[in-house]
Protein backbone atom coordinates (compact mmCIF):
# COMPACT_ATOMS: atom_id res chain seq x y z
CA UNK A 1 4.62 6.39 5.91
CA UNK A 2 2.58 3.07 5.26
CA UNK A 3 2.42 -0.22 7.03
CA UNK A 4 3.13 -2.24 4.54
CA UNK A 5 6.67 -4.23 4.33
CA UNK A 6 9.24 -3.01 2.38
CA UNK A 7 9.28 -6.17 0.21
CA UNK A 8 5.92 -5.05 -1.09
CA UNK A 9 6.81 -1.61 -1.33
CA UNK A 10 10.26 -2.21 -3.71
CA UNK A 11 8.25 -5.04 -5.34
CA UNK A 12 4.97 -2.58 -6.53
CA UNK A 13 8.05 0.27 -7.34
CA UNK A 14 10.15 -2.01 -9.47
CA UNK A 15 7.55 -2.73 -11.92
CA UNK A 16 5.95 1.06 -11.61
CA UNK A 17 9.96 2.11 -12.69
CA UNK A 18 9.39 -0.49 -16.03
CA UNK A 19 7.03 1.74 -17.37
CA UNK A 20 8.93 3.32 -20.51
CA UNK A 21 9.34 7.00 -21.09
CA UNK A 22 6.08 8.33 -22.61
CA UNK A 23 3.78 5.27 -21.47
CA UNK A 24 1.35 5.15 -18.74
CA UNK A 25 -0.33 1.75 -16.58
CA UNK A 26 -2.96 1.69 -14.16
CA UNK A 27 -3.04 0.91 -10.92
CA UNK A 28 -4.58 -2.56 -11.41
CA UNK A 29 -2.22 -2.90 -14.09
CA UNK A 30 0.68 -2.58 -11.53
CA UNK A 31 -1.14 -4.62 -8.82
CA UNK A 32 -1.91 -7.44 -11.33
CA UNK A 33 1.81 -7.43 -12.62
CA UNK A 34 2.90 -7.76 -9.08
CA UNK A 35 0.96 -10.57 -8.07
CA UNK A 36 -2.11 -8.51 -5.91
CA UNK A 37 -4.95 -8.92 -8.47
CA UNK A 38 -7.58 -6.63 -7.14
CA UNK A 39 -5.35 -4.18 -5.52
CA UNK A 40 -5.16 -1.20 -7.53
CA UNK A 41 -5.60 1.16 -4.20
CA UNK A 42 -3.06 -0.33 -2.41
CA UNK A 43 -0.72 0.41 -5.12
CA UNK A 44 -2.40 3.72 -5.28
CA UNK A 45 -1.27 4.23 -1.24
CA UNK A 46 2.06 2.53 -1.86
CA UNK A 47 2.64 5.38 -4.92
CA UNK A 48 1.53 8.57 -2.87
CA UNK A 49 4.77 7.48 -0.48
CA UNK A 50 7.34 6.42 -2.84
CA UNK A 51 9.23 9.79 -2.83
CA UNK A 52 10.69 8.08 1.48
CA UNK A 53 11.94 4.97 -0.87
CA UNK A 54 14.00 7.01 -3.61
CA UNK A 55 12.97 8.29 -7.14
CA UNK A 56 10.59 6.40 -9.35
CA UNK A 57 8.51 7.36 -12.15
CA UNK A 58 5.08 7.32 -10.54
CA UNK A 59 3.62 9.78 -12.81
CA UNK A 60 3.27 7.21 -15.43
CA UNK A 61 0.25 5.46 -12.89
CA UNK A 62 -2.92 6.78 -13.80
CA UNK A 63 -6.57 4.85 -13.04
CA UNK A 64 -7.94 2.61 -15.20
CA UNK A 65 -9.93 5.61 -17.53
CA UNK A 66 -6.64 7.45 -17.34
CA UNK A 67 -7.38 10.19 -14.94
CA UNK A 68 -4.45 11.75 -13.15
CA UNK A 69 -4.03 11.64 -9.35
CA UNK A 70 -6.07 14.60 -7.85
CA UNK A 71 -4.07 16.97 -6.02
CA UNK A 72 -1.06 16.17 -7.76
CA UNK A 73 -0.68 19.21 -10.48
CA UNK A 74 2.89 17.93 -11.57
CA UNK A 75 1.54 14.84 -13.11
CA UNK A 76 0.24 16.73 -16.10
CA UNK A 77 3.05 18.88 -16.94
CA UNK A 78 5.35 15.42 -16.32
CA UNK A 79 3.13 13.37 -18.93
CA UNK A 80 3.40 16.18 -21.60
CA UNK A 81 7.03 16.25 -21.52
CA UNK A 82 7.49 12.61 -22.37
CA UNK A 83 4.68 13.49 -25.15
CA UNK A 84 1.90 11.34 -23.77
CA UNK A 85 -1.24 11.92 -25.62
CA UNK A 86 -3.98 13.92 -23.15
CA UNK A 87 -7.59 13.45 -23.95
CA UNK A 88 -8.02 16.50 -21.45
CA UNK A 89 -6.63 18.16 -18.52
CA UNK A 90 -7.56 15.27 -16.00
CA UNK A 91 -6.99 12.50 -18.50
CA UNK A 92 -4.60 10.65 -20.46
CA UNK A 93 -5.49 8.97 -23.95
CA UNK A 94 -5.42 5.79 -22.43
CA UNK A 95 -6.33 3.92 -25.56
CA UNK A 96 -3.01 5.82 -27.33
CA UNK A 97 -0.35 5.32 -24.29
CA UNK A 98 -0.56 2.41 -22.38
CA UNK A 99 2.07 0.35 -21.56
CA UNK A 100 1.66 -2.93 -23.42
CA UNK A 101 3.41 -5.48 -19.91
């Protein structure tokens, strides 16, 4: 579980549950929409608990070149069934699928 306060928490996971089906953002996309310029791994350690704060579409984060999380095999097959466009196994087509916020 993370130290942060929940207020950050629900505020990085509202705007990561904005994404639209078939769309991806980056982490510093999230972190600048949310007010914390610069903190693209804090949303990245906010994400990797969001399953103890209810259901949200974290799949659709990727990094700013559009590689997936490691160790997280799911993403892949999640991305491809809302038709996002992979460059590879371990990216997205960032270019193709980003979420214009």
């Amino acid at each position: 579980m993370t130290k942060y306060n929940e207020d950050l928490i629900y505020e990085i996971l509202s705007a990561v549950e904005e994404i639209p089906y078939g769309k991806v953002a980056t982490y510093g996309q999230i972190a600048k929409l949310t007010g914390h310029d610069r903190n693209a791994r804090l949303v990245g350690r906010i994400l990797s608990n969001a399953s103890y704060y209810g259901d949200y579409p974290c799949h659709r984060v990727v990094d700013h070149s559009g590689r997936l999380a490691p160790g997280w095999p799911e993403q892949y097959d999640l991305l491809k069934a809302e038709g996002v466009s992979m460059k590879d196994g371990n990216h997205v087509d960032i270019k193709e699928c980003q979420w214009e916020a």
